[in-house]
PDB file of N, CA and C in Angstrom:
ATOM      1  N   UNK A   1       7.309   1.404 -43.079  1.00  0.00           N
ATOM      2  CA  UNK A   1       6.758   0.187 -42.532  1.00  0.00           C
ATOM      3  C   UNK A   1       5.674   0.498 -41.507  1.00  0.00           C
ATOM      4  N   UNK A   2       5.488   1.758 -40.830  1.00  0.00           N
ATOM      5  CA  UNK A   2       4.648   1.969 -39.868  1.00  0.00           C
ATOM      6  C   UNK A   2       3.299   1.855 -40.282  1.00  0.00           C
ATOM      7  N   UNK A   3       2.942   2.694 -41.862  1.00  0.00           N
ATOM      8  CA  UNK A   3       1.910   2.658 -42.568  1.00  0.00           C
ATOM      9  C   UNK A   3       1.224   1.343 -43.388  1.00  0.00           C
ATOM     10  N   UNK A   4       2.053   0.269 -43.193  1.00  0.00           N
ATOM     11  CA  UNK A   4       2.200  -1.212 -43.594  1.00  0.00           C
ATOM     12  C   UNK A   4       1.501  -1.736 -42.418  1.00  0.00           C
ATOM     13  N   UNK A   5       0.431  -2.511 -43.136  1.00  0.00           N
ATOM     14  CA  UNK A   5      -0.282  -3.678 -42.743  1.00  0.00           C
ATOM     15  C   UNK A   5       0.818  -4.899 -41.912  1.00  0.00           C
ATOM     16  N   UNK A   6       1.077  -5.503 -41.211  1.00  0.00           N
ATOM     17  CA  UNK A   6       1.331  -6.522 -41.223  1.00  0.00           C
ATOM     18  C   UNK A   6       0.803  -7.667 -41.612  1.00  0.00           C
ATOM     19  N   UNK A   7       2.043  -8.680 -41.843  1.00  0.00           N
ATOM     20  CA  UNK A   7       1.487  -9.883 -42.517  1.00  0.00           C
ATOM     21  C   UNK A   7       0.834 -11.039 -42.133  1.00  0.00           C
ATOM     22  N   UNK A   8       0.551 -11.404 -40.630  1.00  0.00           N
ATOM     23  CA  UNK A   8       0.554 -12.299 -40.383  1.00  0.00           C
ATOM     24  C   UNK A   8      -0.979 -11.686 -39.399  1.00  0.00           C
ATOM     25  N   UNK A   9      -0.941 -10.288 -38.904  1.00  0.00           N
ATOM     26  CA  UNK A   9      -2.143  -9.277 -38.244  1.00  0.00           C
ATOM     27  C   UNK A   9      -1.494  -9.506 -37.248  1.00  0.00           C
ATOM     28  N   UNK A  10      -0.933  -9.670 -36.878  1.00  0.00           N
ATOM     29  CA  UNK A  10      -0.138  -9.687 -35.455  1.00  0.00           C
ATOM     30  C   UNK A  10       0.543  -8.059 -34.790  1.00  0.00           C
ATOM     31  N   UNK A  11      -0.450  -6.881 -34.998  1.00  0.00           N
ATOM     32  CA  UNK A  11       0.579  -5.535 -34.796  1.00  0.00           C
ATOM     33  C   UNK A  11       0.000  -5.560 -33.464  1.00  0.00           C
ATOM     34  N   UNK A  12       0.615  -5.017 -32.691  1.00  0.00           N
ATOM     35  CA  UNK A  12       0.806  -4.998 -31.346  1.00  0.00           C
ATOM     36  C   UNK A  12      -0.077  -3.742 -30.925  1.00  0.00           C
ATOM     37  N   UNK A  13      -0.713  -3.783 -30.402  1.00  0.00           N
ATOM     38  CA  UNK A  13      -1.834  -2.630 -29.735  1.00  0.00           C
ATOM     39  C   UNK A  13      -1.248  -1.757 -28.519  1.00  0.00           C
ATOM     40  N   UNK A  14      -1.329  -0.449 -28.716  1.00  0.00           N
ATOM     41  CA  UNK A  14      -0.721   0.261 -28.008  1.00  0.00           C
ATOM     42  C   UNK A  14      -1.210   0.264 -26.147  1.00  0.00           C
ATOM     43  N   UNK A  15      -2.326  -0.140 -26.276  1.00  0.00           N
ATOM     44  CA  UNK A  15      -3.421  -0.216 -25.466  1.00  0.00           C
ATOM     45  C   UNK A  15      -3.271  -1.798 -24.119  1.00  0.00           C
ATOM     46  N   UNK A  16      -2.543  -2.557 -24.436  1.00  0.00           N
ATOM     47  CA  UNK A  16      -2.377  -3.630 -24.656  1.00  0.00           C
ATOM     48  C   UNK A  16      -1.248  -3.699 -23.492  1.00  0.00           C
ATOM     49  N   UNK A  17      -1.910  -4.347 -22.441  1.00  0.00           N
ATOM     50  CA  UNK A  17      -1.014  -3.971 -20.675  1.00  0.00           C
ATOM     51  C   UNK A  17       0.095  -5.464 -21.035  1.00  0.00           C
ATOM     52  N   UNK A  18       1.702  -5.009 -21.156  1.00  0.00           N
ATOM     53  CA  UNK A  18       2.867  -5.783 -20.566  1.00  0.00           C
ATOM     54  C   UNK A  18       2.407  -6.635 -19.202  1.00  0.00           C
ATOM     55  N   UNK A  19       2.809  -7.447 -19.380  1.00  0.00           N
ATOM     56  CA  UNK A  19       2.926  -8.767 -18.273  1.00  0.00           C
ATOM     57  C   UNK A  19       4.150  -8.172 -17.835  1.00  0.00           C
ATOM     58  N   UNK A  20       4.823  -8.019 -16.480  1.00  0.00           N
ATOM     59  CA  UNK A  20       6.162  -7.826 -16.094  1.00  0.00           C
ATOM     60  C   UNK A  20       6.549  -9.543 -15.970  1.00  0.00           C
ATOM     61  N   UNK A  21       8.183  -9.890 -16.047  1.00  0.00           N
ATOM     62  CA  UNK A  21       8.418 -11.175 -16.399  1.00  0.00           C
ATOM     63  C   UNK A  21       8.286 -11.819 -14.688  1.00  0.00           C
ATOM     64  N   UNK A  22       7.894 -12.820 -13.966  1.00  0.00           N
ATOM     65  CA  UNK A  22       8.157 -13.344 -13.112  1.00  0.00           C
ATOM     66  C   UNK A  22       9.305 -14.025 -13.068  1.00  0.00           C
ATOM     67  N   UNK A  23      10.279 -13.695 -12.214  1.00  0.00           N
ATOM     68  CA  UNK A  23      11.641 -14.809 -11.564  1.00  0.00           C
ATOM     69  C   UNK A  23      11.290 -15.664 -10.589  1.00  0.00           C
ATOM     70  N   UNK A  24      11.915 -16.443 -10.496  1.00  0.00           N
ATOM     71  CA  UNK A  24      11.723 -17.852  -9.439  1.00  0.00           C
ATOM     72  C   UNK A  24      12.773 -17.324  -8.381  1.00  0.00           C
ATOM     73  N   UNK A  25      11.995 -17.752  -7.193  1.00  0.00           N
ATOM     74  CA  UNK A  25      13.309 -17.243  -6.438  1.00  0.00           C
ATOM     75  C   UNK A  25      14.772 -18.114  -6.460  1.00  0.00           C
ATOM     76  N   UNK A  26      15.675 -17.322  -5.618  1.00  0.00           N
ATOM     77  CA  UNK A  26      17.204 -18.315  -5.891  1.00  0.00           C
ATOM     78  C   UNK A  26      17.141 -18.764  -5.222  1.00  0.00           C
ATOM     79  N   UNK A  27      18.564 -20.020  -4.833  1.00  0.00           N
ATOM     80  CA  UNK A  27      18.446 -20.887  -4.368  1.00  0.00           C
ATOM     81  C   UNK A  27      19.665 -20.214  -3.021  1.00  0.00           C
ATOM     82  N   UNK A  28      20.074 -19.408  -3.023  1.00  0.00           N
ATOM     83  CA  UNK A  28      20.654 -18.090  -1.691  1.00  0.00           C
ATOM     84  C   UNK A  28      19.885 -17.500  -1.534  1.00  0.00           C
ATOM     85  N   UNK A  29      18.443 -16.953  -1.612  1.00  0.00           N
ATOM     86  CA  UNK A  29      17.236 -16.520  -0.656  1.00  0.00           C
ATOM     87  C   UNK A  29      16.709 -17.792  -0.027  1.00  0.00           C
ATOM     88  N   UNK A  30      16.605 -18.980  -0.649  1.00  0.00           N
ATOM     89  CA  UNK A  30      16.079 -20.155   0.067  1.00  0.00           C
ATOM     90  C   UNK A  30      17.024 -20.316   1.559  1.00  0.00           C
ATOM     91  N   UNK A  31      18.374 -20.385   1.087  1.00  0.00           N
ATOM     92  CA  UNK A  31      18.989 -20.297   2.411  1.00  0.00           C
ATOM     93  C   UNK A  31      19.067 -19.724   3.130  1.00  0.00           C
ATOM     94  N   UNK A  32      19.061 -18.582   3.040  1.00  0.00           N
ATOM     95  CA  UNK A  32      18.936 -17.156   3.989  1.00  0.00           C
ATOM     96  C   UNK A  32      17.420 -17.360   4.822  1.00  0.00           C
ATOM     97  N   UNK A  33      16.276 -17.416   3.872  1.00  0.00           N
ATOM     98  CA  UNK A  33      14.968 -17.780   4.325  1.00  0.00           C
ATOM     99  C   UNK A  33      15.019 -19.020   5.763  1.00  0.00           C
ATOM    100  N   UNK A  34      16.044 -20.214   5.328  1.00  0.00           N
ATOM    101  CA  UNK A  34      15.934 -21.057   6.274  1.00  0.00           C
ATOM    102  C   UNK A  34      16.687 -20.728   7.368  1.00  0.00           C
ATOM    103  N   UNK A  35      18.361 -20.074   7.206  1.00  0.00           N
ATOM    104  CA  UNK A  35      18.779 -19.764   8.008  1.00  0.00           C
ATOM    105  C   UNK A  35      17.984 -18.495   9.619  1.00  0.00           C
ATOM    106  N   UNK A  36      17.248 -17.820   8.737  1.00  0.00           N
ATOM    107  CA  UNK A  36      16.415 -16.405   9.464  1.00  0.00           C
ATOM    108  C   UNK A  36      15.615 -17.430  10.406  1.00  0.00           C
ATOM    109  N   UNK A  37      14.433 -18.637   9.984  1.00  0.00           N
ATOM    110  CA  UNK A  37      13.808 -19.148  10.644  1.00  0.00           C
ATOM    111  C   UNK A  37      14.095 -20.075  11.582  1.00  0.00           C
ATOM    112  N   UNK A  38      15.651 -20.767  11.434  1.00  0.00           N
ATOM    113  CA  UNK A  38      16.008 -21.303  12.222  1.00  0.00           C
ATOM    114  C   UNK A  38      16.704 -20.185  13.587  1.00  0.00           C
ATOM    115  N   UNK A  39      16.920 -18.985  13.348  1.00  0.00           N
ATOM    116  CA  UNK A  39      17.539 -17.798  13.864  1.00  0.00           C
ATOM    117  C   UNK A  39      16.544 -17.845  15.248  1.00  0.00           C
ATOM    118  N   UNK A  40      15.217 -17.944  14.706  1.00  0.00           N
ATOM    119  CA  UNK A  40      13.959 -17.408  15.556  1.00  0.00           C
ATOM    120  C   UNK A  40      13.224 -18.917  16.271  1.00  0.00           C
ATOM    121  N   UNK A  41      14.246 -19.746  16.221  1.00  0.00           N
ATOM    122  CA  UNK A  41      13.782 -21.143  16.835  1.00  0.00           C
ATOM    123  C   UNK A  41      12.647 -21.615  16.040  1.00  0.00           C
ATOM    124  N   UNK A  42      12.408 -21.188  14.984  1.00  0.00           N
ATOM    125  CA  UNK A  42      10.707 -22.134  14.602  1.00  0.00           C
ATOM    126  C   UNK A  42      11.682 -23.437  13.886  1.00  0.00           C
ATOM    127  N   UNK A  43      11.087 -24.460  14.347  1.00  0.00           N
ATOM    128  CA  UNK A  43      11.233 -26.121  13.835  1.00  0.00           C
ATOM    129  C   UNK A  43      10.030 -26.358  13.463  1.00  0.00           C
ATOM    130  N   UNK A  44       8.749 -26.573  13.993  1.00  0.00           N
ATOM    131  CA  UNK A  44       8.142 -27.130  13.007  1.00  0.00           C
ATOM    132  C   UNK A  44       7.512 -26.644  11.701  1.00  0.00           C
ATOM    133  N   UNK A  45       6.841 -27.128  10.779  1.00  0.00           N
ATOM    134  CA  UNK A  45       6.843 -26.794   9.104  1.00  0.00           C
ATOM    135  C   UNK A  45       5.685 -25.846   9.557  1.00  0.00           C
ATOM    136  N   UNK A  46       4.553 -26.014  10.530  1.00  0.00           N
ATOM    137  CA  UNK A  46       2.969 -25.053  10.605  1.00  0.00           C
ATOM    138  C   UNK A  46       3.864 -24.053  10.595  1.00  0.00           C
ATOM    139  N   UNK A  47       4.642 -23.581  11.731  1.00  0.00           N
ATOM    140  CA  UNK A  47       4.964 -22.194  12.591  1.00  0.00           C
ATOM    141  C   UNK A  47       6.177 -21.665  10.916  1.00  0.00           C
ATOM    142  N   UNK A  48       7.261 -22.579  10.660  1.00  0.00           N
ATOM    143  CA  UNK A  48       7.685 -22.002   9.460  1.00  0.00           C
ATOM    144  C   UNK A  48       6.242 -21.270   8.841  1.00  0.00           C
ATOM    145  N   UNK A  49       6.030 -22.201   8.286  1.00  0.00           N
ATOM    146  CA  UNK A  49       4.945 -21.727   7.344  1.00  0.00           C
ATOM    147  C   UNK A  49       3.917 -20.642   7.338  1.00  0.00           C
ATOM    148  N   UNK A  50       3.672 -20.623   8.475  1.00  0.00           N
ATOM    149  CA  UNK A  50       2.713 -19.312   8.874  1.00  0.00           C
ATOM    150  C   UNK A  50       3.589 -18.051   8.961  1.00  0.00           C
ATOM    151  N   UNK A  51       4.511 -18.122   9.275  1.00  0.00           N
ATOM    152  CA  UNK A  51       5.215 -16.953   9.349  1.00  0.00           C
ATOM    153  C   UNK A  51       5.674 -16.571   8.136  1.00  0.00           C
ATOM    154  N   UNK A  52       6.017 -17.202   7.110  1.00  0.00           N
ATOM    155  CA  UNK A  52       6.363 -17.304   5.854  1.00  0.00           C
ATOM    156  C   UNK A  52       5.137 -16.070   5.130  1.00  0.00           C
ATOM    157  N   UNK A  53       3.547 -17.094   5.550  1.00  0.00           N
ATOM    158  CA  UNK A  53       2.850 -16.901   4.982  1.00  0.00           C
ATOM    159  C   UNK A  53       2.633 -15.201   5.065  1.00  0.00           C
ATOM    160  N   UNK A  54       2.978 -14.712   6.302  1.00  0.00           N
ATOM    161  CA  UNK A  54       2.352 -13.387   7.018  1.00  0.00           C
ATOM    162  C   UNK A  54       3.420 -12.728   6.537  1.00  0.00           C
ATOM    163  N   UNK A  55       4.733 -13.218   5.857  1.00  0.00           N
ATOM    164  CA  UNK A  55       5.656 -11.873   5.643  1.00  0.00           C
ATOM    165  C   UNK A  55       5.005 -12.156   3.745  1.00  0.00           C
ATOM    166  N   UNK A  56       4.944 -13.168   3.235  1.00  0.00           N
ATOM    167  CA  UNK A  56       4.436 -12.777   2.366  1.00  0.00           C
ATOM    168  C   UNK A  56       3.220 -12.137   1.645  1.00  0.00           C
ATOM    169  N   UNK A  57       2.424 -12.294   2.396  1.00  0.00           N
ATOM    170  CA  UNK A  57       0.710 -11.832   2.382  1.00  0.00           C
ATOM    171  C   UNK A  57       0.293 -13.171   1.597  1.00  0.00           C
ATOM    172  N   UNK A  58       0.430 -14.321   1.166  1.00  0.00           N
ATOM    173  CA  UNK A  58      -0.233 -14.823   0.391  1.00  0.00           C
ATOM    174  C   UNK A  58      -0.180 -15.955   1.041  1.00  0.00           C
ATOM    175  N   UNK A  59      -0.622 -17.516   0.719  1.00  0.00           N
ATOM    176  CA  UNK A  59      -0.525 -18.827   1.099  1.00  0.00           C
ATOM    177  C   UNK A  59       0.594 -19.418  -0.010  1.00  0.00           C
ATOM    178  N   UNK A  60       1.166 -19.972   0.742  1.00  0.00           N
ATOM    179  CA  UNK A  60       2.686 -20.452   0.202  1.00  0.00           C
ATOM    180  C   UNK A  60       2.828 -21.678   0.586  1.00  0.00           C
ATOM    181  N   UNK A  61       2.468 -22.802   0.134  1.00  0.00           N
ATOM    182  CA  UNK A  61       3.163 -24.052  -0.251  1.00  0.00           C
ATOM    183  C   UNK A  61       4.866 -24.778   0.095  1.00  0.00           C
ATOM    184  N   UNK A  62       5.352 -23.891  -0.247  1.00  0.00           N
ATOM    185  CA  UNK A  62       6.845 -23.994  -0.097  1.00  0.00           C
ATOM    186  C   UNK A  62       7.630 -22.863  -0.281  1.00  0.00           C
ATOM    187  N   UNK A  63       9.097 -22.797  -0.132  1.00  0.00           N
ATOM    188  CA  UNK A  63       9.779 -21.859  -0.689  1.00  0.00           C
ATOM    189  C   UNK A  63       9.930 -21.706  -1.716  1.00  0.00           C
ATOM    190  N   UNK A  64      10.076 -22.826  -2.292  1.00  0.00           N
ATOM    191  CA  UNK A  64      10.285 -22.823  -3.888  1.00  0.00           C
ATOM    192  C   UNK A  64       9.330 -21.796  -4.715  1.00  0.00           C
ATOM    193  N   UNK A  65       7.899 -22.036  -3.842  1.00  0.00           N
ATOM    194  CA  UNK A  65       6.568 -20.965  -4.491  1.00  0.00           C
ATOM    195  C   UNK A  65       6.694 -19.792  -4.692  1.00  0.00           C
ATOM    196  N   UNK A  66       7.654 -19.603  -3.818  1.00  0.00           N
ATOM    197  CA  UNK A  66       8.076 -17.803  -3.772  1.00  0.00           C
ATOM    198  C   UNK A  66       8.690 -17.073  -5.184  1.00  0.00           C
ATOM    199  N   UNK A  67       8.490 -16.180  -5.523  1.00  0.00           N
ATOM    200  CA  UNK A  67       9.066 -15.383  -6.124  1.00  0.00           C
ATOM    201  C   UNK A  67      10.379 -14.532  -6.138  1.00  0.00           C
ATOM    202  N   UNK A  68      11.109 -14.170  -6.673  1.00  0.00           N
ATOM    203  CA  UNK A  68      12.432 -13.498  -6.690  1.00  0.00           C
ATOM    204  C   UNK A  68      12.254 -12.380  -5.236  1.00  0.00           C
ATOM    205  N   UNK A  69      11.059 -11.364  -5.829  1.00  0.00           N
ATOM    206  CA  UNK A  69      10.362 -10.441  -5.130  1.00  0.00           C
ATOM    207  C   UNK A  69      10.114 -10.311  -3.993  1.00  0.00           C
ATOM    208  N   UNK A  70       9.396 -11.755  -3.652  1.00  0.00           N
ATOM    209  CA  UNK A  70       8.179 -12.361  -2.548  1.00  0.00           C
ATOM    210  C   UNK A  70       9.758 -12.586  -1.773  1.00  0.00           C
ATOM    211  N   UNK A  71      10.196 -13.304  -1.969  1.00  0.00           N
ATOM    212  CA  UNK A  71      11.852 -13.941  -1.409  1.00  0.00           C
ATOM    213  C   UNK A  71      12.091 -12.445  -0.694  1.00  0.00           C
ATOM    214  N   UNK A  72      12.462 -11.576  -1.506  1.00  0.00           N
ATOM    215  CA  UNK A  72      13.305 -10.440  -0.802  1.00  0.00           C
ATOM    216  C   UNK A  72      12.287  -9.595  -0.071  1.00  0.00           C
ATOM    217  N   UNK A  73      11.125  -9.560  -0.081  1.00  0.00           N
ATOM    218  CA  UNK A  73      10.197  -9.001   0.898  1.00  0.00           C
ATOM    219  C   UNK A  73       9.732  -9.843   2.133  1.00  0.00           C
ATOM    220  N   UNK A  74      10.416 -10.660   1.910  1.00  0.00           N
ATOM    221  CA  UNK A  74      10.055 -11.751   3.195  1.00  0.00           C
ATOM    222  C   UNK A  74      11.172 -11.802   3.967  1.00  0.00           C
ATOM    223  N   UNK A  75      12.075 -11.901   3.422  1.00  0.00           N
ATOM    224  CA  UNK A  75      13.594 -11.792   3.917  1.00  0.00           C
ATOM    225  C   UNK A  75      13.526 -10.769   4.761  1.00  0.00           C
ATOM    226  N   UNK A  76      12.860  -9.219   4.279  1.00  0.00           N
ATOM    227  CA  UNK A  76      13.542  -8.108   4.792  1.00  0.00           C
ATOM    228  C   UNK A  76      12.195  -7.960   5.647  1.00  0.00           C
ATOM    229  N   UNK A  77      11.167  -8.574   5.797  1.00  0.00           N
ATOM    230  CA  UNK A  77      10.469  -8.265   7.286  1.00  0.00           C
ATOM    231  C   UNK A  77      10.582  -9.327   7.979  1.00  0.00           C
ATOM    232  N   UNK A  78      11.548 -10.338   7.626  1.00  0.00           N
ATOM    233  CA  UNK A  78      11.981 -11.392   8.647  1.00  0.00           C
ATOM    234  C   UNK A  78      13.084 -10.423   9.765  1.00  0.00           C
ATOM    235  N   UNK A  79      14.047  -9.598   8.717  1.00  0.00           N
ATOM    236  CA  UNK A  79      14.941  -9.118   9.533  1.00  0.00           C
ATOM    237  C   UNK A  79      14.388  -8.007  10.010  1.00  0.00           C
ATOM    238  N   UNK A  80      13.290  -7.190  10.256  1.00  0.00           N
ATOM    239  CA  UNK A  80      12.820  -6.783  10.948  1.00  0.00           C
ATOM    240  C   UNK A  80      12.424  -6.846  12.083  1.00  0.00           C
ATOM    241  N   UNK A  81      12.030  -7.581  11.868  1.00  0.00           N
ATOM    242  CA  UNK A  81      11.133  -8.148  13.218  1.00  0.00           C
ATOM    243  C   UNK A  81      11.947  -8.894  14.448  1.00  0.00           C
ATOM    244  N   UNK A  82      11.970  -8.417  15.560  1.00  0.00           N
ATOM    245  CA  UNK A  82      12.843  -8.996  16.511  1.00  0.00           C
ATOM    246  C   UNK A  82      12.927 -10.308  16.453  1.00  0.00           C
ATOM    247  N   UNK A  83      13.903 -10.991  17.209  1.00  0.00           N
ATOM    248  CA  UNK A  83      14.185 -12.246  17.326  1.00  0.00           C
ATOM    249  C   UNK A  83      13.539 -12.442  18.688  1.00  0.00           C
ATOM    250  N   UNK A  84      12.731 -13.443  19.097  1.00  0.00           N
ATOM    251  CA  UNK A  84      12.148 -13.593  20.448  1.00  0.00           C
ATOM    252  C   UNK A  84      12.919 -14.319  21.244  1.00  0.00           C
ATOM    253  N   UNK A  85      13.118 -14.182  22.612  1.00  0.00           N
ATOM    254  CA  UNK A  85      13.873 -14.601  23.579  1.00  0.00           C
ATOM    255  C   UNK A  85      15.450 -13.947  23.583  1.00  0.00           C
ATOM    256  N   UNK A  86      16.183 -13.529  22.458  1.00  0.00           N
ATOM    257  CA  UNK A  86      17.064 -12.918  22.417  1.00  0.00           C
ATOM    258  C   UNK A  86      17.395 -11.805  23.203  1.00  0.00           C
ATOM    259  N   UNK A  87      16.287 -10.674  23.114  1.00  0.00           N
ATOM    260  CA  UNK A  87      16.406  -9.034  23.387  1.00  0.00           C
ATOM    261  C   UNK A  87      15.579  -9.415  25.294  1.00  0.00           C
ATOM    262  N   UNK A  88      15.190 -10.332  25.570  1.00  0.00           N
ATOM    263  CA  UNK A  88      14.961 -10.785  27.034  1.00  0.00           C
ATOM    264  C   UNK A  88      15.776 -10.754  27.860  1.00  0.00           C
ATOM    265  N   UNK A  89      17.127 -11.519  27.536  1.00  0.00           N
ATOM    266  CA  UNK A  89      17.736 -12.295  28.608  1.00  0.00           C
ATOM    267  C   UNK A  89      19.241 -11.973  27.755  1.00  0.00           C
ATOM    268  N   UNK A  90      19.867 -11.431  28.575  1.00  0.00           N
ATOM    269  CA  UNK A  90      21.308 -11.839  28.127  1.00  0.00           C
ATOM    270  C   UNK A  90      22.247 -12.896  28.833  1.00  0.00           C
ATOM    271  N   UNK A  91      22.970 -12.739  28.076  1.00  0.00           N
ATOM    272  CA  UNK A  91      24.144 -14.212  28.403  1.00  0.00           C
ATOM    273  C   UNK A  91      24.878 -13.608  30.071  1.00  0.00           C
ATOM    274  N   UNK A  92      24.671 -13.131  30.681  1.00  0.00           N
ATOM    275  CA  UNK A  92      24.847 -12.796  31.836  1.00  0.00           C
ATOM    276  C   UNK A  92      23.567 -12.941  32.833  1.00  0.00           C
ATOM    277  N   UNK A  93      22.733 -12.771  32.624  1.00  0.00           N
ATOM    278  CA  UNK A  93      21.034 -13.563  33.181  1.00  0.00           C
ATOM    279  C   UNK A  93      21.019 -14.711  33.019  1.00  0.00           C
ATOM    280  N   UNK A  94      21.621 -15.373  32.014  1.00  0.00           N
ATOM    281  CA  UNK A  94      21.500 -17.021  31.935  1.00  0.00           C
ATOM    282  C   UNK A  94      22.592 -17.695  32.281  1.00  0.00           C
ATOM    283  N   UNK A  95      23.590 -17.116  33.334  1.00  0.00           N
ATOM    284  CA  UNK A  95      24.334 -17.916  33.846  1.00  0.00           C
ATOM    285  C   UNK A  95      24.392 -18.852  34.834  1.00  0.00           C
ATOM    286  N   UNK A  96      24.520 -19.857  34.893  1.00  0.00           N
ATOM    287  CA  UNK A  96      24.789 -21.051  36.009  1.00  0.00           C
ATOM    288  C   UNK A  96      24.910 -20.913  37.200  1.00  0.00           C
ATOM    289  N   UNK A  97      26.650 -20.603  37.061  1.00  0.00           N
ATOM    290  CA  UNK A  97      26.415 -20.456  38.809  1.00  0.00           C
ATOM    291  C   UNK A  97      26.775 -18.642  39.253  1.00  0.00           C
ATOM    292  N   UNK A  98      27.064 -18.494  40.070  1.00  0.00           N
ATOM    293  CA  UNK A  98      27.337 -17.151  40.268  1.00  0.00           C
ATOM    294  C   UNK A  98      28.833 -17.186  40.542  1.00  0.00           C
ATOM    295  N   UNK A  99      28.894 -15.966  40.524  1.00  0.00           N
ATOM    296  CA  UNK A  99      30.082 -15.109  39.963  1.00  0.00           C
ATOM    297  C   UNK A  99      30.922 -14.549  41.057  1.00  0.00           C
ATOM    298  N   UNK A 100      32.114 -14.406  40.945  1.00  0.00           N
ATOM    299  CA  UNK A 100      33.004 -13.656  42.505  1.00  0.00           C
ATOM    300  C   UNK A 100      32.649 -12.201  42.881  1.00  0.00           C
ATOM    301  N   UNK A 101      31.660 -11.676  41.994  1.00  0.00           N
ATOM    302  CA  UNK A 101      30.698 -10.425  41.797  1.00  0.00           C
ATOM    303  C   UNK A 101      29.866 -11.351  43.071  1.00  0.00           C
ATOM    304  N   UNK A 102      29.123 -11.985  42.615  1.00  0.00           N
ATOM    305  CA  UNK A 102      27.748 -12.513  43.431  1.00  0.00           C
ATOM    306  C   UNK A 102      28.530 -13.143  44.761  1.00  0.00           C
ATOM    307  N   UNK A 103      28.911 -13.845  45.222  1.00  0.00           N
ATOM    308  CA  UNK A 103      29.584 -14.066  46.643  1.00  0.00           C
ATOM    309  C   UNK A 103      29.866 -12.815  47.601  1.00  0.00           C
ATOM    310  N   UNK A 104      30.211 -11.735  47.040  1.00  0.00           N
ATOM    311  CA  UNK A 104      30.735 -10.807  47.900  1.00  0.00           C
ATOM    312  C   UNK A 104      29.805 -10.174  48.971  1.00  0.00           C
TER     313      UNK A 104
END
């Protein structure tokens, strides 16, 4: 069959670059994605969005736009990247009143 014509001319060219398949991202990177950004205080959609945009390199519309890929490379320089105000102040700097430490 190798030496066979096909019937229809449809033989496949060796030469001839594969598309790799695109996945949509899931709908547990969407959450993780929202959970990370709510992590880092951003509420409004610009500051989401820009940050979105900068872990993905591209302009992104929504989450949904993302890719399987794009999802898990965004994810993992979300968790990179410090959380702001966190690594500042600990829960002992932000206390109220003072302490039977502090009176003495």
């Amino acid at each position: 069959m190798n030496d066979e014509l096909s019937l229809f001319g449809d033989e496949p060219t060796p030469d001839a670059p594969i598309a790799p398949a695109v996945t949509p991202i899931a709908e547990w990177q969407i959450n993780l994605l929202r959970k990370a950004l709510d992590a880092r205080s951003l509420t409004t959609m610009s500051e989401r969005q820009s940050v979105i945009e900068a872990a993905a390199g591209r302009s992104v519309e929504s989450l949904r736009a993302l890719t399987h890929d794009e999802g898990l490379q965004v994810l993992s320089r979300l968790g990179q990247a410090p959380v702001l105000g966190r690594a500042s102040k600990s829960a002992w700097d932000d206390r109220d009143e003072d302490t039977w430490i502090d009176r003495l």
